[in-house]
Each structure stands twice: as structure tokens, then as C-alpha cells.
N, C-alpha and C. Protein backbone atom coordinates (compact mmCIF):
# COMPACT_ATOMS: atom_id res chain seq x y z
N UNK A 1 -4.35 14.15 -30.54
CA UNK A 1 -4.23 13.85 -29.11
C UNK A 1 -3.97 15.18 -28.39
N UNK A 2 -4.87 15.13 -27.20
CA UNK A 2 -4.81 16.94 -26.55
C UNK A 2 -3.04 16.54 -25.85
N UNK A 3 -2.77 17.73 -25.34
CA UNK A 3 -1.44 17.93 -24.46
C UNK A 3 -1.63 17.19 -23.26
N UNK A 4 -2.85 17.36 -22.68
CA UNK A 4 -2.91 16.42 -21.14
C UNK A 4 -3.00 15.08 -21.81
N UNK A 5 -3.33 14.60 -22.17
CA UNK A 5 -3.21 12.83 -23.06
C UNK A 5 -2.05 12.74 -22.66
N UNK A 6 -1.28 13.55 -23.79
CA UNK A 6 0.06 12.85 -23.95
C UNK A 6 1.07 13.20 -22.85
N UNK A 7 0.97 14.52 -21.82
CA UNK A 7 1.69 14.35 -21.05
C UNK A 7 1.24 12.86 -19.75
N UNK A 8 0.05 12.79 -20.06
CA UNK A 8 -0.32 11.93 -18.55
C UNK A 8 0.02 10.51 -19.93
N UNK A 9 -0.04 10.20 -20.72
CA UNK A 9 0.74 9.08 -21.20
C UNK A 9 2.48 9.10 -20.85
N UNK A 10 2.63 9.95 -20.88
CA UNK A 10 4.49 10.04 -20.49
C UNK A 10 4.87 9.55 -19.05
N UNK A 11 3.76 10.55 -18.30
CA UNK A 11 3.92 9.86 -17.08
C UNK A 11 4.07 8.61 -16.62
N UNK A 12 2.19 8.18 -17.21
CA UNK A 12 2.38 6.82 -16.69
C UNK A 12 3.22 5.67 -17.64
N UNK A 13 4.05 5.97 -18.57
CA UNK A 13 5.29 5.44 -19.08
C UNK A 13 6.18 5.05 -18.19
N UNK A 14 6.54 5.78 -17.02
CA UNK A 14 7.76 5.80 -16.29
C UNK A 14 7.10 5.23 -15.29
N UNK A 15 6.12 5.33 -14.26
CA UNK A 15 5.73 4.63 -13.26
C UNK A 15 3.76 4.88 -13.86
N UNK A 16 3.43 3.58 -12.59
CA UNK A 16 1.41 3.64 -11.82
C UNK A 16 1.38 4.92 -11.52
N UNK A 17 0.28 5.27 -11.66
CA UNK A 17 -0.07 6.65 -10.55
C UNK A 17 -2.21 6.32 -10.41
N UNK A 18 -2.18 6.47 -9.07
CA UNK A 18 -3.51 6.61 -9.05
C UNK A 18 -4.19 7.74 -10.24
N UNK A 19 -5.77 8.03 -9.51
CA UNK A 19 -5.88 9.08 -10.86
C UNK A 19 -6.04 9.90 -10.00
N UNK A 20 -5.72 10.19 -8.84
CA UNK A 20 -5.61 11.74 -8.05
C UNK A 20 -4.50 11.98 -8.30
N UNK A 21 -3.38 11.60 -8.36
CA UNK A 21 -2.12 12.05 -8.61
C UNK A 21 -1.84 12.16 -9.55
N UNK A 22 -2.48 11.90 -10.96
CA UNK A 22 -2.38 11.84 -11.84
C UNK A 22 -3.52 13.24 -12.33
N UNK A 23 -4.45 13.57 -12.17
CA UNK A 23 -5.32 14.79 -11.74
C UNK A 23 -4.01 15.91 -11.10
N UNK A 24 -3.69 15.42 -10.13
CA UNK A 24 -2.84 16.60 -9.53
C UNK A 24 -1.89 16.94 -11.00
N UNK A 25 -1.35 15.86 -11.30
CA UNK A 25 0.00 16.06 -12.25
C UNK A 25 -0.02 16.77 -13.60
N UNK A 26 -1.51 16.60 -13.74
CA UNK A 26 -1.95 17.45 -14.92
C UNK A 26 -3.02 18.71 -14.22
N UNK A 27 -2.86 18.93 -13.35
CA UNK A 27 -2.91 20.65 -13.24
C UNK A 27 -2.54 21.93 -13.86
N UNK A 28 -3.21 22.53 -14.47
CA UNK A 28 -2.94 23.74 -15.29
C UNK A 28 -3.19 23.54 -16.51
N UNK A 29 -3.51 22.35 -17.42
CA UNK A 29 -4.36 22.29 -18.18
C UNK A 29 -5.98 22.30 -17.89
N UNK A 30 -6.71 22.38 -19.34
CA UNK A 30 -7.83 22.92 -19.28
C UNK A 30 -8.69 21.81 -18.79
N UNK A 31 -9.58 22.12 -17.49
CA UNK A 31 -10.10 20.87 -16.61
C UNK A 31 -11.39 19.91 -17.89
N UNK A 32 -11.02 20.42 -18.86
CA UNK A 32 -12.42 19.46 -19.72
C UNK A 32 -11.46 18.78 -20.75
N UNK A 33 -10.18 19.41 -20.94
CA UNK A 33 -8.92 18.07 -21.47
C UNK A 33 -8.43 17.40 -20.29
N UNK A 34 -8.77 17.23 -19.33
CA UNK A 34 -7.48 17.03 -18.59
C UNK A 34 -8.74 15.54 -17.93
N UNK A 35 -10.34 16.22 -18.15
CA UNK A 35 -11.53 15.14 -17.68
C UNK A 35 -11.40 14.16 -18.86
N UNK A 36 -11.10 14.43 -20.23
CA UNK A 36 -11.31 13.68 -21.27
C UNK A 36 -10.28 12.89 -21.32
N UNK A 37 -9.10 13.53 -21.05
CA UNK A 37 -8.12 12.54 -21.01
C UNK A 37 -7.84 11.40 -19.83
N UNK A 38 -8.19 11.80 -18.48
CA UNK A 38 -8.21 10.19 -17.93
C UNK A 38 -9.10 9.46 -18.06
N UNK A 39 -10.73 10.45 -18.39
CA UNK A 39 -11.69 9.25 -19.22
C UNK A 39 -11.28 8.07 -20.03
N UNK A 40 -10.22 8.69 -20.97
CA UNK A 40 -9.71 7.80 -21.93
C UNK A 40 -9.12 6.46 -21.27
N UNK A 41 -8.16 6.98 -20.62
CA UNK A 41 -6.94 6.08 -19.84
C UNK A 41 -7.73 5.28 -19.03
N UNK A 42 -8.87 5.32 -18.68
CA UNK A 42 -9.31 4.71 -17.68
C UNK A 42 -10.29 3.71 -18.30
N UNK A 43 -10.68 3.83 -19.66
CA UNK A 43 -11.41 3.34 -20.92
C UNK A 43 -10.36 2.31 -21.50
N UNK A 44 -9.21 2.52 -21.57
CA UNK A 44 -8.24 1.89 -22.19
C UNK A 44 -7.54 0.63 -20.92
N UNK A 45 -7.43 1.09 -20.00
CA UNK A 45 -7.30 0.49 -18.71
C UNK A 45 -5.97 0.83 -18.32
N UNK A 46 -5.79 2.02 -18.53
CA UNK A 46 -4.27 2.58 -18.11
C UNK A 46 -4.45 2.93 -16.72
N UNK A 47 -5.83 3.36 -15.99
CA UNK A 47 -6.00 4.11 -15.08
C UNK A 47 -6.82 3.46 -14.38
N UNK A 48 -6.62 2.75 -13.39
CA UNK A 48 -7.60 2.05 -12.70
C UNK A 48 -6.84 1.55 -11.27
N UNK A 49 -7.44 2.44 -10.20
CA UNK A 49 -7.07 2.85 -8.48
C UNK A 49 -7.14 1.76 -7.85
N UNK A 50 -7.89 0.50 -8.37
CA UNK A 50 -8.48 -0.94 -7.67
C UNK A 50 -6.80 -1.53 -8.32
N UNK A 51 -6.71 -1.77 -9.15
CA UNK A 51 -5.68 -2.24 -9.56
C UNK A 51 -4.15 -1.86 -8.98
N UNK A 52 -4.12 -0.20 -8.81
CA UNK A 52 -2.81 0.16 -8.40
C UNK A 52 -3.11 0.04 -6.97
N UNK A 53 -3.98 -0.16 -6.16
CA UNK A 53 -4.08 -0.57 -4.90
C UNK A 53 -3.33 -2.03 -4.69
N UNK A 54 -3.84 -2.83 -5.36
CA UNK A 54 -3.61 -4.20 -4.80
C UNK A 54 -2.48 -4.81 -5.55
N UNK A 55 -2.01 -4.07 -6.77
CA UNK A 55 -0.40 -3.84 -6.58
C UNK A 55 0.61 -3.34 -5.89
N UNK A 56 0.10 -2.68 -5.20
CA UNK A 56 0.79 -1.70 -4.50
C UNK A 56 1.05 -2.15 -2.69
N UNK A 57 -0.33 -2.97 -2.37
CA UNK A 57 -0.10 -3.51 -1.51
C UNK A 57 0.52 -4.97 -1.72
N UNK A 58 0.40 -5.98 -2.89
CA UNK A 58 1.40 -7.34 -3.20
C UNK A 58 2.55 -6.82 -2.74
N UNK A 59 2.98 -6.10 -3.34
CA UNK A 59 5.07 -5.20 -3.19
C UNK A 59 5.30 -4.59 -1.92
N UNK A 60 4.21 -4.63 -1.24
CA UNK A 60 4.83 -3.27 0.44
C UNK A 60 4.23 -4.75 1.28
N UNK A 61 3.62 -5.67 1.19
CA UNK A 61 2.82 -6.50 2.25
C UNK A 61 4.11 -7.15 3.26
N UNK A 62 5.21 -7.34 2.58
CA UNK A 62 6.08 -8.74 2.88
C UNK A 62 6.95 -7.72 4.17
N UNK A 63 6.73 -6.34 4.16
CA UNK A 63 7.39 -5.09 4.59
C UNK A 63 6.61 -4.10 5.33
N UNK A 64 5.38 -3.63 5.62
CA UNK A 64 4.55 -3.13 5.82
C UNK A 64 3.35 -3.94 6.72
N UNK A 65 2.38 -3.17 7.91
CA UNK A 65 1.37 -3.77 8.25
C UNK A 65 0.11 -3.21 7.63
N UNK A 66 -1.25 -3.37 7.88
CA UNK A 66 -2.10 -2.60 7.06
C UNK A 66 -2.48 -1.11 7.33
N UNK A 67 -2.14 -0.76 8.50
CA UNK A 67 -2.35 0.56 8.95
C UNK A 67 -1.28 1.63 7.97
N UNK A 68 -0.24 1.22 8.15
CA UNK A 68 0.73 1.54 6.90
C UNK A 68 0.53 1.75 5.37
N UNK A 69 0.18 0.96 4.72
CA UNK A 69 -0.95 0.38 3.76
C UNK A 69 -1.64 1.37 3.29
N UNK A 70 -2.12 1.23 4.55
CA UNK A 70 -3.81 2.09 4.50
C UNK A 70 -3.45 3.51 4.06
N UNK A 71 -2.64 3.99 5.03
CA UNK A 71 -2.24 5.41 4.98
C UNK A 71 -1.53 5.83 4.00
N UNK A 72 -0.82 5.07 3.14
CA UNK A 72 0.04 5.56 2.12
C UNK A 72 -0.94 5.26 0.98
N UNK A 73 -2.10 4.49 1.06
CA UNK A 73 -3.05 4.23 -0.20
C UNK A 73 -3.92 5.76 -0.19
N UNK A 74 -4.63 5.66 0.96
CA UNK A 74 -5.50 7.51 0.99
C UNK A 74 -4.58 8.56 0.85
N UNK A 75 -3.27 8.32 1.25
CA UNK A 75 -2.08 9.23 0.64
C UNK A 75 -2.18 9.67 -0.45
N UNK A 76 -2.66 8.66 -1.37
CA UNK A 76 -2.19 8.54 -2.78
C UNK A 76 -3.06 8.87 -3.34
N UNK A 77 -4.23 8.58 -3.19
CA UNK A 77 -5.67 9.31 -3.18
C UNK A 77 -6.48 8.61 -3.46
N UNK A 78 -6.02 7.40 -3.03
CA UNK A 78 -7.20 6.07 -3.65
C UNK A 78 -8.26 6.06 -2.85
N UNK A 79 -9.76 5.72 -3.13
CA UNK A 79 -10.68 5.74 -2.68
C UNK A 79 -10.36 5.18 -1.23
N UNK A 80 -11.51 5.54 -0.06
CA UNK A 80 -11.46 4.54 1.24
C UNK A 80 -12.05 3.17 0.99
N UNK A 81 -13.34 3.17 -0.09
CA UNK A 81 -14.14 2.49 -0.41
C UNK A 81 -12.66 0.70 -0.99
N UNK A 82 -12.03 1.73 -1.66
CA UNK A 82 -11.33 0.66 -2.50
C UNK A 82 -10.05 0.07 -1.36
N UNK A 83 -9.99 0.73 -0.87
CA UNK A 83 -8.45 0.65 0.33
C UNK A 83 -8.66 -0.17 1.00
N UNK A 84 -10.34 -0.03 1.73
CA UNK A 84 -10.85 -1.19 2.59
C UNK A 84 -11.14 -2.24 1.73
N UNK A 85 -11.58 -2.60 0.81
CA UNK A 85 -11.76 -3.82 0.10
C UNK A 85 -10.20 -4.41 -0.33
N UNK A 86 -9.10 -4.15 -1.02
CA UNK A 86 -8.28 -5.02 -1.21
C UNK A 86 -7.62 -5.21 0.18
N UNK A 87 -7.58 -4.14 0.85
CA UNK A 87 -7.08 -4.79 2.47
C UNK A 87 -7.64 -5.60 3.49
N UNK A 88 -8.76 -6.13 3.13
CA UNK A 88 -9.71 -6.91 3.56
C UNK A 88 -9.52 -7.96 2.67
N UNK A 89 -8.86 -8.25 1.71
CA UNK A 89 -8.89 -9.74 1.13
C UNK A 89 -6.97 -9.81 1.37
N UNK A 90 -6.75 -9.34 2.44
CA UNK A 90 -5.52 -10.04 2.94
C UNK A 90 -5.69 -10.38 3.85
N UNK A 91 -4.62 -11.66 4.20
CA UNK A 91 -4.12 -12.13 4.96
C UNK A 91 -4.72 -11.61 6.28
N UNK A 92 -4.24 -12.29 7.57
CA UNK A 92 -4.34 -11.87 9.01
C UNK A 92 -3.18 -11.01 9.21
N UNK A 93 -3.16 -9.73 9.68
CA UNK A 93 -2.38 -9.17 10.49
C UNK A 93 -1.20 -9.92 10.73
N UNK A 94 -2.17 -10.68 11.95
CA UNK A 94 -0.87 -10.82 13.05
C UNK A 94 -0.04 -11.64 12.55
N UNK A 95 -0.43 -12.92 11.58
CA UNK A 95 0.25 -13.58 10.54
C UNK A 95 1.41 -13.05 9.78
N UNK A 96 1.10 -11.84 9.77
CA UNK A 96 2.11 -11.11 8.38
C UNK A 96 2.93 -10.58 9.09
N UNK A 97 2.89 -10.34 10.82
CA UNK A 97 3.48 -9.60 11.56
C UNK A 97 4.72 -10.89 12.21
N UNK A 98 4.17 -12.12 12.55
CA UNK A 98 4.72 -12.66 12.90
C UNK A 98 5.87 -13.23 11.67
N UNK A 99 5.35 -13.46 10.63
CA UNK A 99 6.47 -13.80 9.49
C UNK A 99 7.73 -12.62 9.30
N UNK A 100 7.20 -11.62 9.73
CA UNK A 100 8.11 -10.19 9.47
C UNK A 100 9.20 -10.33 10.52
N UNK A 101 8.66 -10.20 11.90
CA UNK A 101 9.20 -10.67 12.94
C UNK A 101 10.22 -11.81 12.97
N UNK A 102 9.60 -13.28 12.49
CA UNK A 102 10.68 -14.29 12.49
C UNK A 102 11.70 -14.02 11.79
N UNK A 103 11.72 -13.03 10.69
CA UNK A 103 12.96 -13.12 10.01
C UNK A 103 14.10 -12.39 10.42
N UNK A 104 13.54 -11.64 11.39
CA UNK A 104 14.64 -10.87 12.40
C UNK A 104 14.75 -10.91 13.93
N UNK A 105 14.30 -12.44 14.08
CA UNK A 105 14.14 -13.10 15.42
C UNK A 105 15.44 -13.14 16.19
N UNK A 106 16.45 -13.53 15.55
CA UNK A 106 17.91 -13.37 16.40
C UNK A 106 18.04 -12.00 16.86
N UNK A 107 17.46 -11.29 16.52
CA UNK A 107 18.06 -9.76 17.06
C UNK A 107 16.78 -9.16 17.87
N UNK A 108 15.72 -9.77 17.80
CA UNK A 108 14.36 -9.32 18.90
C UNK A 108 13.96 -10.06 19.66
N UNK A 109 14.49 -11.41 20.18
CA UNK A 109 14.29 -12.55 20.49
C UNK A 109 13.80 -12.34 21.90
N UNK A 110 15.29 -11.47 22.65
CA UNK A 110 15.09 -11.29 24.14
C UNK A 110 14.17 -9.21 24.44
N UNK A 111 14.30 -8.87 23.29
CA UNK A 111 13.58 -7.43 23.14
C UNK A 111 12.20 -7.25 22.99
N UNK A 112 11.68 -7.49 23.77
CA UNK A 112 10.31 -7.48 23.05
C UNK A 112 9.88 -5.84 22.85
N UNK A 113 10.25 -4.91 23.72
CA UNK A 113 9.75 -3.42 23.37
C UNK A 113 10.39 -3.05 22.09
N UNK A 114 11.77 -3.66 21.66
CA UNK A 114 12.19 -3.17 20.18
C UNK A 114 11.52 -4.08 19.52
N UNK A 115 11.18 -5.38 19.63
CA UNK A 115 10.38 -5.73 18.26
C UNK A 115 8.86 -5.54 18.45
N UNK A 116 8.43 -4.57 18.91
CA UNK A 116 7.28 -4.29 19.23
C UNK A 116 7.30 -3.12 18.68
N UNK A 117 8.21 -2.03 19.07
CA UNK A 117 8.28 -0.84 18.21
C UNK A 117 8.66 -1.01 16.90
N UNK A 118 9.55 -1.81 16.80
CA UNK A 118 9.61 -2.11 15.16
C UNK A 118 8.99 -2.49 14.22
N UNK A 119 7.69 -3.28 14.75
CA UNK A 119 6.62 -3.70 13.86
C UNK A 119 5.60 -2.65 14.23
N UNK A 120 5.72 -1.66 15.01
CA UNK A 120 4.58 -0.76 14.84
C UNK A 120 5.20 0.60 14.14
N UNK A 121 6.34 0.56 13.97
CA UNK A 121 6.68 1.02 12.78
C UNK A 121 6.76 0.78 11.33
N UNK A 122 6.60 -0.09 11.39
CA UNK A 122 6.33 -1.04 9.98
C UNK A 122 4.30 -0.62 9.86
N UNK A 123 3.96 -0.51 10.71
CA UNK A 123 2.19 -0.10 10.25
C UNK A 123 1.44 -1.47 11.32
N UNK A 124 1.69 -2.02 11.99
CA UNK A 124 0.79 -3.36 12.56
C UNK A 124 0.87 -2.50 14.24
N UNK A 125 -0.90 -2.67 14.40
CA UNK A 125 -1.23 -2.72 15.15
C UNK A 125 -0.18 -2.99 16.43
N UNK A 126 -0.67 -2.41 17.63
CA UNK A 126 0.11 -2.62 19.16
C UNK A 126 -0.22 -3.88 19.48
N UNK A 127 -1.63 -4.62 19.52
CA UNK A 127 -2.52 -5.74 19.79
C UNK A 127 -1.34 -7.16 18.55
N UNK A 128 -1.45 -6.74 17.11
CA UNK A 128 -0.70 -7.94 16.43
C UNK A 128 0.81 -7.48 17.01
N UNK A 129 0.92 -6.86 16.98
CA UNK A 129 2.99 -6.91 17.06
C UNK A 129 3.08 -7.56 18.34
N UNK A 130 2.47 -7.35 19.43
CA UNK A 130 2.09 -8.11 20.84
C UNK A 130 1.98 -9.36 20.87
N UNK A 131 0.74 -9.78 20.07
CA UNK A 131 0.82 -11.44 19.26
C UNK A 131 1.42 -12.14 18.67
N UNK A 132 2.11 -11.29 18.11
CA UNK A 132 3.33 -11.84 16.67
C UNK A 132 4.82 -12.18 18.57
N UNK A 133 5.17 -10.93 19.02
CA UNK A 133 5.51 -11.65 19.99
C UNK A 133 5.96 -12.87 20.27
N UNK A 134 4.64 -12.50 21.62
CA UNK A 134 4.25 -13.63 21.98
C UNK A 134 3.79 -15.08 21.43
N UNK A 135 3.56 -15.31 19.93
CA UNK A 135 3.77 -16.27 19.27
C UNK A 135 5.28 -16.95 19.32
N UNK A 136 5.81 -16.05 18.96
CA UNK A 136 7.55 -16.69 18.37
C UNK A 136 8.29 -16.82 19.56
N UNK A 137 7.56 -15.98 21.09
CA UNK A 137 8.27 -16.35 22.17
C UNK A 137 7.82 -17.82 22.52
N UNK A 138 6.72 -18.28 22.10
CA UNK A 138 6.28 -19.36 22.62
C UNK A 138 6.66 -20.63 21.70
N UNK A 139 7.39 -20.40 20.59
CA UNK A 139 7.96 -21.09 19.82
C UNK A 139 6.99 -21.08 18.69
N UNK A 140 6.38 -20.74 18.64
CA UNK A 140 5.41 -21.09 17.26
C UNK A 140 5.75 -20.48 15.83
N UNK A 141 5.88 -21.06 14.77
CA UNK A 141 6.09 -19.91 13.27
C UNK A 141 7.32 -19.55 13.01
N UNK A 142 8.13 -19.77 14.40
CA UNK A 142 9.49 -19.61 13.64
C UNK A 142 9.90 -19.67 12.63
N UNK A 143 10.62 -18.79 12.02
CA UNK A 143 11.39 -18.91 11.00
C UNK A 143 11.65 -19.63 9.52
């Protein structure tokens, strides 16, 4: 087993890593061990960006909007190709915005510019956090 194998096996022991970060992490070995070795991992199914995407978005969704998402997935170095496809087999926005919202409805109830900034800090659109709103002002989805 070359040295990049087994260090990028150590790695991904402890946590996922896309395979750009995982490329980055094995920098300074020789680029034709370092090609053979995520060949492998990615042969074996240790290494696969579709997968750590739409794990990655299950665990941040309940917390996060998709713009958020989005940006911490191309962060990471996952394809655009792949970023837009598992974020496209979620949910509606404004849905996920308004569930986020209801659960901290006693404290944004009469605020709408703080729970408006707060879900566009969370990654959702100006247009859903607006909707999400105006949903829960109108009674709908509560809680």
C-alpha cells in the first residue's frame, strides 16, 4: 500500500471528505500515487462527492437554506453539476424556511425584519424568508 493510500485511509477514518479535499490533503505526495490512490477509494466506494453531498445536506437541511448548502458544498469542492442535482431533489424552500421559522415563532412573531434576517442568515432566499413570514403571520404551519 503506497503512503498516500494509507494516509488518505486515516483520514477518511476520522471524518467524509469530498475528493478535492481529500486531493488537497494529500498534497506533496507523488501526483501518480496520490491519482492511484483515490482511484482506489473511489473503486471501493470510500470516495464518492454524490454521496457526501446528500449527506451532508440530510444533517445541515433542518438548519440551513439552499443557498447556504450550496455554498458550503462548492466550498468543499463538490462538483456544481452534483450540488444542483441533490439540491433539486429537496424539498421547497420556503417549506423548510417556514418549519425553521415556526420553531422560533415566539420570539419572531411580532419581528418580521429579525426573522427575516435570521433566515437569510441561515442561507434562504429574501423572497422564501418573506413567505415563510407571511405564512405563519397568517396562521398557517404553525408549529
Amino acid at each position: 500500500m503506497g503512503k498516500a493510500l494509507g494516509r488518505a485511509l486515516a483520514l477518511l477514518a476520522r471524518r467524509a471528505y469530498t475528493e478535492a479535499e481529500l486531493r488537497r490533503k494529500l498534497a506533496g505526495y507523488p501526483e501518480a500515487e496520490v491519482e492511484e490512490a483515490l482511484g482506489r477509494l473511489r473503486g471501493w466506494g470510500y470516495l464518492d462527492d454524490r454521496a457526501y453531498a446528500e449527506a451532508f445536506v440530510r444533517s445541515r437541511r433542518h438548519r440551513f437554506g439552499p443557498h447556504r448548502l450550496r455554498r458550503e458544498l462548492l466550498r468543499r469542492g463538490v462538483d456544481e453539476g452534483i450540488v444542483e442535482a441533490v439540491l433539486g431533489e429537496e424539498e421547497g424552500e420556503v417549506d423548510r424556511a417556514v418549519r425553521l421559522l415556526a420553531r422560533r415563532w415566539d420570539r419572531y412573531r411580532d419581528r418580521r425584519e429579525r426573522a427575516v434576517r435570521f433566515l437569510l442568515g441561515r442561507g434562504f432566499s429574501l423572497e422564501a424568508a418573506l413567505q415563510a413570514y407571511r405564512r405563519l403571520q397568517e396562521g398557517g404551519d404553525e408549529g
